[in-house]
N, C-alpha and C. Protein backbone atom coordinates (compact mmCIF):
# COMPACT_ATOMS: atom_id res chain seq x y z
N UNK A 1 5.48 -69.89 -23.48
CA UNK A 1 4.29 -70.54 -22.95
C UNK A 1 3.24 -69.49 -22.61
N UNK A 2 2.34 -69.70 -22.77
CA UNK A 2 1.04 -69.05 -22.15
C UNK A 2 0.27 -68.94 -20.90
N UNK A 3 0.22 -67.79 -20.27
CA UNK A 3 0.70 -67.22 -19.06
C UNK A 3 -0.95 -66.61 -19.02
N UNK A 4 -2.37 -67.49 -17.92
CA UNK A 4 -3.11 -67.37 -17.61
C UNK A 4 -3.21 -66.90 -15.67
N UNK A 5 -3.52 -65.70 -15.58
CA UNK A 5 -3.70 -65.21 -14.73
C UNK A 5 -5.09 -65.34 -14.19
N UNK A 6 -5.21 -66.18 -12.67
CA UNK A 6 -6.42 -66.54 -11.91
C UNK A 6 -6.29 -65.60 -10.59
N UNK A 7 -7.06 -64.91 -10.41
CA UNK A 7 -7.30 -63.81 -9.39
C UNK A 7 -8.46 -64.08 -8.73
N UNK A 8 -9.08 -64.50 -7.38
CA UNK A 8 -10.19 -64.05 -7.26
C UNK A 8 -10.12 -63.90 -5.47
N UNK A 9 -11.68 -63.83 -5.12
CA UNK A 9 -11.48 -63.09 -3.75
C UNK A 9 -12.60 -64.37 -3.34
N UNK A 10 -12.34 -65.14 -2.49
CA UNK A 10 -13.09 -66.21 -1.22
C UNK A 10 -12.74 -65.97 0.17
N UNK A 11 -14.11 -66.03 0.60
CA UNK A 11 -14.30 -65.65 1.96
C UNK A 11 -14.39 -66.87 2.59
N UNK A 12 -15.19 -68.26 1.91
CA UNK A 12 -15.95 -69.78 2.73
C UNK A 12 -14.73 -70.79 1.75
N UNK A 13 -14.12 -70.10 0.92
CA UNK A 13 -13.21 -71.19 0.53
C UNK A 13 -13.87 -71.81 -0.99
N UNK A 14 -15.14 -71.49 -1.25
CA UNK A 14 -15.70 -72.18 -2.32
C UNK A 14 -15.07 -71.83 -3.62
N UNK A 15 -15.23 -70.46 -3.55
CA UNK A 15 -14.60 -69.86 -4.64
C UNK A 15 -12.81 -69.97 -5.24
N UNK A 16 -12.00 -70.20 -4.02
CA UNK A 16 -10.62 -70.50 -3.87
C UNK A 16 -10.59 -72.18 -4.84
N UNK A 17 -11.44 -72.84 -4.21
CA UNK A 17 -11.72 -74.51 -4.34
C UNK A 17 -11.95 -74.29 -6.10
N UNK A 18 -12.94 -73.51 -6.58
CA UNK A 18 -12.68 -73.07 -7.72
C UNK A 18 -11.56 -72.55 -8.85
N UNK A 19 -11.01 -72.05 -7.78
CA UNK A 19 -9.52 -71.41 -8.57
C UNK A 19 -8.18 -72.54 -8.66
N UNK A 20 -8.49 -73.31 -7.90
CA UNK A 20 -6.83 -74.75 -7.65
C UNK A 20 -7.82 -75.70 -8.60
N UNK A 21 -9.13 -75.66 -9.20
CA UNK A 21 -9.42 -76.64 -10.23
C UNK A 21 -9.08 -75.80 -11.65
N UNK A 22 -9.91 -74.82 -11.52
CA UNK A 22 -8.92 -74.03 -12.69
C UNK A 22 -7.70 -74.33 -13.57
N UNK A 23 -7.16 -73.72 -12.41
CA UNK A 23 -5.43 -73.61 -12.52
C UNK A 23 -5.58 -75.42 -12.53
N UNK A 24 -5.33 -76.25 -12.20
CA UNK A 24 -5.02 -77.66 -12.40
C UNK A 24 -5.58 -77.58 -14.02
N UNK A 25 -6.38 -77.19 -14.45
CA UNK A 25 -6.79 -77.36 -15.67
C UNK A 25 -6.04 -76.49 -17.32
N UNK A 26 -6.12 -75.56 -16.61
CA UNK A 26 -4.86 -74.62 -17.20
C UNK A 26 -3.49 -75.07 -17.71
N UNK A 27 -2.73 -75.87 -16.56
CA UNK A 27 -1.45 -76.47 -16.50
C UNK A 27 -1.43 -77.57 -17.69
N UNK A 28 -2.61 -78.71 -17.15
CA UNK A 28 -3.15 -79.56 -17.91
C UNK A 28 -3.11 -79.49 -19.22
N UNK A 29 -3.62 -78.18 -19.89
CA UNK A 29 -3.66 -77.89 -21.41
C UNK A 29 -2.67 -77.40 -21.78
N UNK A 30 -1.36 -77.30 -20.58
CA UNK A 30 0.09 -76.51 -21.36
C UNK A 30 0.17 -74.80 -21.24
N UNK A 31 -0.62 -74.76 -20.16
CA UNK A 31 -0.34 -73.17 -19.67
C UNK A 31 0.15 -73.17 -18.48
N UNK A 32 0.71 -72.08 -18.18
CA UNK A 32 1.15 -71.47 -16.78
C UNK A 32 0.07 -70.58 -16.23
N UNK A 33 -0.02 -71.10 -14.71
CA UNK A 33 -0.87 -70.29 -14.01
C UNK A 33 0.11 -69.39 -13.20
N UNK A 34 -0.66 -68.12 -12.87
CA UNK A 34 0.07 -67.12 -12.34
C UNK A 34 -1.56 -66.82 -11.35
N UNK A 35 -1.70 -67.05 -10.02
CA UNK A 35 -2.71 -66.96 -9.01
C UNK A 35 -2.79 -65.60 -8.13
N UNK A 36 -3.46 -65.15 -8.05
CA UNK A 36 -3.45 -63.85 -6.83
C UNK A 36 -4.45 -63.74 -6.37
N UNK A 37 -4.55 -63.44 -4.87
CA UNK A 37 -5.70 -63.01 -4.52
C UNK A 37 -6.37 -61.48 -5.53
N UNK A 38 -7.98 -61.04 -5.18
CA UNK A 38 -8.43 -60.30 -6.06
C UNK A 38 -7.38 -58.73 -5.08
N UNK A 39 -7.04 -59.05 -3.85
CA UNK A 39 -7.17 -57.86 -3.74
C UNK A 39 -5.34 -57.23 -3.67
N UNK A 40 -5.20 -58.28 -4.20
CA UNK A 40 -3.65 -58.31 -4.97
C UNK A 40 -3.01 -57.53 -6.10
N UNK A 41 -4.35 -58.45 -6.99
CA UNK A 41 -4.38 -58.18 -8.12
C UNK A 41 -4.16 -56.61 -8.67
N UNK A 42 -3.04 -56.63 -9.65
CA UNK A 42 -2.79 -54.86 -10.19
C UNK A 42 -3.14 -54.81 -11.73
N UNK A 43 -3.12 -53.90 -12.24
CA UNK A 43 -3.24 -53.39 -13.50
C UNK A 43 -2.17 -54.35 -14.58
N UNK A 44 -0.99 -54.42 -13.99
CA UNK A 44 0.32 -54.85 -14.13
C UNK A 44 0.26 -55.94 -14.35
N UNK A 45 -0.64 -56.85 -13.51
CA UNK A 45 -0.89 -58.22 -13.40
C UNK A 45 -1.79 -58.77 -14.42
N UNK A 46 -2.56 -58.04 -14.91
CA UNK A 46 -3.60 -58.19 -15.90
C UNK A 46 -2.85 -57.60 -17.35
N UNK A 47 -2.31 -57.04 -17.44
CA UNK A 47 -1.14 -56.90 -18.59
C UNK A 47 -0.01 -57.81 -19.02
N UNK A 48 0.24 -58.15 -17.86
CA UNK A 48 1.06 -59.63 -17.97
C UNK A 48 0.53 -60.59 -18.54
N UNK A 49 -0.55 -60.45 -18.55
CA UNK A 49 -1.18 -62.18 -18.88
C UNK A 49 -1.85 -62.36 -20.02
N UNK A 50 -1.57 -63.57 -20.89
CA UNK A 50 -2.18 -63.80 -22.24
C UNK A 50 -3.65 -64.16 -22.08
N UNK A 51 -4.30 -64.70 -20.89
CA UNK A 51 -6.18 -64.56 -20.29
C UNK A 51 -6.02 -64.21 -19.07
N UNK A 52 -7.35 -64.11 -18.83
CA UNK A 52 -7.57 -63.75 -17.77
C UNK A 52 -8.81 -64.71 -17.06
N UNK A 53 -9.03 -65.04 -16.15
CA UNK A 53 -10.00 -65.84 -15.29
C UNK A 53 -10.27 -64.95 -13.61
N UNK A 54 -11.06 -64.83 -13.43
CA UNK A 54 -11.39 -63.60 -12.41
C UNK A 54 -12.97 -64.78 -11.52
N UNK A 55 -12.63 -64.49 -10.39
CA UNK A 55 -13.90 -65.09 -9.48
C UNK A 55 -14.13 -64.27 -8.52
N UNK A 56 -15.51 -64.67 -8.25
CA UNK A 56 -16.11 -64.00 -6.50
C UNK A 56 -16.85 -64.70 -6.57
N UNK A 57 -17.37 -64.90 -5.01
CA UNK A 57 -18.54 -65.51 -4.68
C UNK A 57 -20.23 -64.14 -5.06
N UNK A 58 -20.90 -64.73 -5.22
CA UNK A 58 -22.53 -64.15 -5.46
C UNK A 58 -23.03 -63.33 -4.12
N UNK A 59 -22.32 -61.72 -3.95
CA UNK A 59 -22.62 -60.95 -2.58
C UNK A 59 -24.02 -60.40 -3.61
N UNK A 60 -25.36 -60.50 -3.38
CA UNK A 60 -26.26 -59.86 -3.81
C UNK A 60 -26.33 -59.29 -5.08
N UNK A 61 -25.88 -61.06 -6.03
CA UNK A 61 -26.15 -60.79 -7.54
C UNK A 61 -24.98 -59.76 -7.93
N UNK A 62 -23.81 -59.97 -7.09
CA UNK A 62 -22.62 -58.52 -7.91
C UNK A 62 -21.46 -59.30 -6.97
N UNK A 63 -20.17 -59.25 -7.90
CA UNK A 63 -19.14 -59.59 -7.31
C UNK A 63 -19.01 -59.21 -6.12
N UNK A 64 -17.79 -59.07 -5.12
CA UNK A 64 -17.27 -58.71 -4.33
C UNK A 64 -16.51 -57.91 -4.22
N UNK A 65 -16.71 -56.63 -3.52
CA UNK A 65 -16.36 -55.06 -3.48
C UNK A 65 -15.09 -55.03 -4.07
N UNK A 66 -13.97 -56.18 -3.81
CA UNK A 66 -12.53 -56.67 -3.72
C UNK A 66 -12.17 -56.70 -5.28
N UNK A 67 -13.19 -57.68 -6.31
CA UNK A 67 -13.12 -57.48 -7.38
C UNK A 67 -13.65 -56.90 -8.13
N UNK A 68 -14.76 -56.11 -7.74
CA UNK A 68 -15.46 -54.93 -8.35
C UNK A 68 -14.09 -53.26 -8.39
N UNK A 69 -13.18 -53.86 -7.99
CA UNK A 69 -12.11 -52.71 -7.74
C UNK A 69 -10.89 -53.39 -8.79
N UNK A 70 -10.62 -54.13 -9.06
CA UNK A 70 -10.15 -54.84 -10.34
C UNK A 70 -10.59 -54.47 -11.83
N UNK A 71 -12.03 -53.92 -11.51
CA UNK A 71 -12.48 -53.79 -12.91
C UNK A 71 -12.83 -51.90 -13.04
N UNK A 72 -12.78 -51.49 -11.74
CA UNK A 72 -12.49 -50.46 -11.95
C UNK A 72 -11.19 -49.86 -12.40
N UNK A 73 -10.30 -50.78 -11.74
CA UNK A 73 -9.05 -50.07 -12.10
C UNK A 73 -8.47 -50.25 -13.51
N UNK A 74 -9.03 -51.20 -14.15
CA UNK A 74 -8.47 -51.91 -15.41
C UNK A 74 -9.15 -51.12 -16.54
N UNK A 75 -10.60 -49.96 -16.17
CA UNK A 75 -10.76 -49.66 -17.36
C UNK A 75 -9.66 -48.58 -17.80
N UNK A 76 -8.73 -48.28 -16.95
CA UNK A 76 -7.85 -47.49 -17.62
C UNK A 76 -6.78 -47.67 -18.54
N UNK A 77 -7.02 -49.03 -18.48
CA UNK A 77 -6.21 -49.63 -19.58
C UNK A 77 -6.99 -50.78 -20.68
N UNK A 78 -8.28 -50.60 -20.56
CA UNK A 78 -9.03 -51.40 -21.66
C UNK A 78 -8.46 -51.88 -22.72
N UNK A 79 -7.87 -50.44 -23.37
CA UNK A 79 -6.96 -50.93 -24.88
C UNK A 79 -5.97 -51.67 -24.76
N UNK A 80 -5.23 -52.22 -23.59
CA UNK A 80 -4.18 -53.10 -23.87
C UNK A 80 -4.92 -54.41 -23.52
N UNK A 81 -6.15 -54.66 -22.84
CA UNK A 81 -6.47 -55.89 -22.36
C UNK A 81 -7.64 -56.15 -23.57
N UNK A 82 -8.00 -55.07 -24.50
CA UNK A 82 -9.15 -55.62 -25.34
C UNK A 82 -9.00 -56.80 -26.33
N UNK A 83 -9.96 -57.80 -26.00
CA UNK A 83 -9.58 -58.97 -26.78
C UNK A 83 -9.35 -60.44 -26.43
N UNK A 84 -8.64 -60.09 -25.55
CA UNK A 84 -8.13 -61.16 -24.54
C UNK A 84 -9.28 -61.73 -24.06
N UNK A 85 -8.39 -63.09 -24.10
CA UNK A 85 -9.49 -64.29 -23.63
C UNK A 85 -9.86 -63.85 -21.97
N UNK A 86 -11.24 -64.21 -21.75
CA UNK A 86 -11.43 -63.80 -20.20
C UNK A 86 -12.55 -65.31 -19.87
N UNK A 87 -12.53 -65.17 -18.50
CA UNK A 87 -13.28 -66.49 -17.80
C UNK A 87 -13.91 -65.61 -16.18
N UNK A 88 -15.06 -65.71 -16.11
CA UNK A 88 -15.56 -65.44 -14.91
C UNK A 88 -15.89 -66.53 -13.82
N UNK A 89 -15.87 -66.65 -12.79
CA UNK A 89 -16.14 -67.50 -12.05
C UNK A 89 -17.01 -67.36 -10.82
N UNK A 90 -18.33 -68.24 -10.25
CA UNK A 90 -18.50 -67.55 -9.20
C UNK A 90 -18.63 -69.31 -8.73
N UNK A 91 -18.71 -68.79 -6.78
CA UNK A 91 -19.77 -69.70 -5.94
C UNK A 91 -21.05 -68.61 -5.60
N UNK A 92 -21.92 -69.29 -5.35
CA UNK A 92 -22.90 -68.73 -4.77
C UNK A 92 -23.95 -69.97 -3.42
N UNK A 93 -24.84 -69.35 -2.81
CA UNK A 93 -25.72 -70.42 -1.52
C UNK A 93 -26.99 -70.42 -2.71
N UNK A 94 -27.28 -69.79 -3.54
CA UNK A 94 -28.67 -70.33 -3.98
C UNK A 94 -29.27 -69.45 -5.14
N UNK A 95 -28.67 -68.00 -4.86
CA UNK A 95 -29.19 -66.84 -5.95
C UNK A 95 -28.78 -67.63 -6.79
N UNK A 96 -27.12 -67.60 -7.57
CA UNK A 96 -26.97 -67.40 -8.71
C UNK A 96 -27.49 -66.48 -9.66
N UNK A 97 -27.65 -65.18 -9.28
CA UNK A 97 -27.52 -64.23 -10.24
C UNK A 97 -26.77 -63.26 -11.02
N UNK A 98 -25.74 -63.81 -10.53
CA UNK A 98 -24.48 -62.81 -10.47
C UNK A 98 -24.02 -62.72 -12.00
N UNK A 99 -24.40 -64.04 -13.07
CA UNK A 99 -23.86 -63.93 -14.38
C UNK A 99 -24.14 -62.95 -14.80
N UNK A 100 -24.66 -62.54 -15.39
CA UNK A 100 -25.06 -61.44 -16.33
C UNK A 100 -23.97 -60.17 -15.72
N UNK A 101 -24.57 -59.66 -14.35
CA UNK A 101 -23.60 -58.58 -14.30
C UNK A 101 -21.60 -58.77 -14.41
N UNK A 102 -21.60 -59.98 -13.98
CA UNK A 102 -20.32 -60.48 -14.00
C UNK A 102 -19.85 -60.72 -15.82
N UNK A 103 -20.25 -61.00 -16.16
CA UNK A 103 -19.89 -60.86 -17.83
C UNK A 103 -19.90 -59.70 -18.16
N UNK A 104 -21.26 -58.88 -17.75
CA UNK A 104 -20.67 -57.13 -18.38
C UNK A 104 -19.86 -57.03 -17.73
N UNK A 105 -19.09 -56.81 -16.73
CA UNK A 105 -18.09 -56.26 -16.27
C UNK A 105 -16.66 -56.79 -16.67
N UNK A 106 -16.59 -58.30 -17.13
CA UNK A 106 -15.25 -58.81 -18.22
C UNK A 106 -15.65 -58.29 -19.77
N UNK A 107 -16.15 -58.21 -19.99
CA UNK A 107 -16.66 -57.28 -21.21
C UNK A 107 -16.32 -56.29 -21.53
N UNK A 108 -16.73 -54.94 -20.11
CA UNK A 108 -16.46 -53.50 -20.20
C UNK A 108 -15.02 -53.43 -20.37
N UNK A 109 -14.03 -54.24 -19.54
CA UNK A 109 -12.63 -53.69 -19.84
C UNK A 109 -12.19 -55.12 -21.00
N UNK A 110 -12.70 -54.94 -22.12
CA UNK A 110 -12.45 -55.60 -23.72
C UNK A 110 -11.89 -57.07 -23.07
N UNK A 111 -12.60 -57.92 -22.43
CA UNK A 111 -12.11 -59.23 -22.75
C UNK A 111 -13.57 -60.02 -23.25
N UNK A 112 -12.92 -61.41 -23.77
CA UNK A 112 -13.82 -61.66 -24.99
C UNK A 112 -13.68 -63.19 -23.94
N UNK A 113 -15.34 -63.32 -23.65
CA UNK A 113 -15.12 -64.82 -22.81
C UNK A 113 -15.43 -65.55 -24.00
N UNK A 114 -14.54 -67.11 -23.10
CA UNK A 114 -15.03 -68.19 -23.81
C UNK A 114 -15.56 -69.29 -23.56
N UNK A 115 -16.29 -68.97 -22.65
CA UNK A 115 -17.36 -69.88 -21.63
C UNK A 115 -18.15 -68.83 -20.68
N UNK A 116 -19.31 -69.03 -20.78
CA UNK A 116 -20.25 -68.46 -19.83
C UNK A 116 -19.41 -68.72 -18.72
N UNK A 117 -20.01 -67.61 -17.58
CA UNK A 117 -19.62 -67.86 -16.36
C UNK A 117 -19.93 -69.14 -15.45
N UNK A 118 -18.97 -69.64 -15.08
CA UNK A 118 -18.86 -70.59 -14.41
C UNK A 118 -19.59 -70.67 -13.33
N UNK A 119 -20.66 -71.43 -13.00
CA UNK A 119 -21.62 -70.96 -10.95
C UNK A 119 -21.30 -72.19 -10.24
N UNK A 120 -21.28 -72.40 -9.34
CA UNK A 120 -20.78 -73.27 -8.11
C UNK A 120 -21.91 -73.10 -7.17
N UNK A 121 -23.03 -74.51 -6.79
CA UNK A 121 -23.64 -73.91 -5.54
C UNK A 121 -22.60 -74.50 -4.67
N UNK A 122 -22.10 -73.60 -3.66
CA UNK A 122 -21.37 -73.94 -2.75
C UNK A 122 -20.82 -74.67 -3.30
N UNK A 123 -19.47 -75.96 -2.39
CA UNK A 123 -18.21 -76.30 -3.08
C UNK A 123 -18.67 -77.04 -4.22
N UNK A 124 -17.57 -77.01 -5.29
CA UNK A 124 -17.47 -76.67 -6.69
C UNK A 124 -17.75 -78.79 -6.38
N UNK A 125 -18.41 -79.59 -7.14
CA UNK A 125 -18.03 -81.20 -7.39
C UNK A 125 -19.21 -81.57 -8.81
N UNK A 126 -19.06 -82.63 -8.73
CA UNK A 126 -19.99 -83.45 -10.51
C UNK A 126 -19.65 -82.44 -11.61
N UNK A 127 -20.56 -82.15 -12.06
CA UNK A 127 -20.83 -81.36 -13.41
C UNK A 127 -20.06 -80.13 -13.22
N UNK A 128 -19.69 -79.37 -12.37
CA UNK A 128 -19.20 -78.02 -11.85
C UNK A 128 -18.29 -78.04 -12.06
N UNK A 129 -17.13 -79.01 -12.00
CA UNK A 129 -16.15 -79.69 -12.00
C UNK A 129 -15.41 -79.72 -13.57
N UNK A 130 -16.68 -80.50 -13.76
CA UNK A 130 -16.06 -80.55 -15.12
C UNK A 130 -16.14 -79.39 -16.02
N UNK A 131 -17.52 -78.34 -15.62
CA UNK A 131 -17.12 -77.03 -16.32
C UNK A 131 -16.33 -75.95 -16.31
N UNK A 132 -15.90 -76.46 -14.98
CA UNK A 132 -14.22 -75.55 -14.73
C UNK A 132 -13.30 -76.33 -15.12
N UNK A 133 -12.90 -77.38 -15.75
CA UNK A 133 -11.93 -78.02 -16.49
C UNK A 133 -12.06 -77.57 -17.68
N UNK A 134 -13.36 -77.55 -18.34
CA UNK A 134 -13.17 -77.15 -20.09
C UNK A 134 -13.43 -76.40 -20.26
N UNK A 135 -13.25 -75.02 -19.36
CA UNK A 135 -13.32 -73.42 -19.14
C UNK A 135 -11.70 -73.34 -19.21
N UNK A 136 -11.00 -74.13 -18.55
CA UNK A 136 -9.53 -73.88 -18.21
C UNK A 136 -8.98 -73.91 -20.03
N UNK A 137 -8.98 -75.16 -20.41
CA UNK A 137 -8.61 -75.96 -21.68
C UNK A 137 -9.11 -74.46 -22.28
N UNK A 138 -10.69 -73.83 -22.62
CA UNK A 138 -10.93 -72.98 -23.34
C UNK A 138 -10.14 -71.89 -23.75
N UNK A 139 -9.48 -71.34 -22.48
CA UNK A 139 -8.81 -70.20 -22.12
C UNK A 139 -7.33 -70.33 -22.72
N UNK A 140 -6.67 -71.58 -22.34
CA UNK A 140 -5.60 -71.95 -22.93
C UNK A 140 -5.69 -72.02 -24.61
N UNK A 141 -6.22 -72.40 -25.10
CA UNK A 141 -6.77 -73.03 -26.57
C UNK A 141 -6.94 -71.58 -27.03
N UNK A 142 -8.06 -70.79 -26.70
CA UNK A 142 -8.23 -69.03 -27.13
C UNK A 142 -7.04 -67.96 -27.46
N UNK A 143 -6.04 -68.32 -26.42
CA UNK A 143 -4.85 -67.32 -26.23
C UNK A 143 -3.83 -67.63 -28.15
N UNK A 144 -3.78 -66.05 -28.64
CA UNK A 144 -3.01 -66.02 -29.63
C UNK A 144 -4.19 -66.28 -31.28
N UNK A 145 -5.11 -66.53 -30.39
CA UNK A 145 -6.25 -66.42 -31.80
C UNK A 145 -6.56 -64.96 -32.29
């Protein structure tokens, strides 16, 4: 089975609320979720896994220090993660600017998204909802292509 790893770091819960729709969506399409907080998250853990899905909330248009240390640590192993399906996720109160830098940074250590980054104003419901469901399905569906 296919073994999608969801990591991310919430402080208000929005971003977490993000990650249990995810993962419900993941399961849904016939994958296994494997969850960690970001500041959990190891090198090890991201090697394990056939995608990857990574969140923070929007601290001034740039992840959170927590997962900005995830992607530091992972470029040391780029070549085993290049390729791999990846999924970014954020909440944010109103910027929403965080995509762009949040995609280069699943990018720099070789994962290949398959959905723009996901934005949440505050808790994730309607349309948000449903784009973290067929972000999940995406990720599952990608793995082994």
């Amino acid at each position: 089975m296919s073994t999608v790893l969801i990591c991310c770091y919430s402080k208000s819960g929005n971003t977490q609320a993000m990650a249990h729709i995810l993962a419900d969506a993941v399961k849904a399409a016939g994958g296994d979720v494997v969850s960690k907080s970001a500041q959990d998250t190891t090198n090890d853990d991201l090697k394990a896994a056939d995608a990857i899905a990574i969140g923070s909330p929007d601290y001034f248009s740039y992840p959170a220090g927590y997962v900005k240390v995830i992607f530091d640590e992972a470029l040391s192993i780029k070549s085993l993660l290049s390729g791999r399906p990846g999924l970014c996720f954020s909440s944010h109160g109103g910027g929403a600017r965080i995509k762009k830098p949040f995609e280069e940074l699943m990018k720099s250590i070789g994962l290949k998204l398959v959905a723009p980054c996901v934005l949440s104003q505050e808790a994730p419901a309607g349309e948000t909802v449903d784009e973290i469901r067929k972000a999940g399905a995406a990720l599952v569906k990608a793995i082994g292509k």
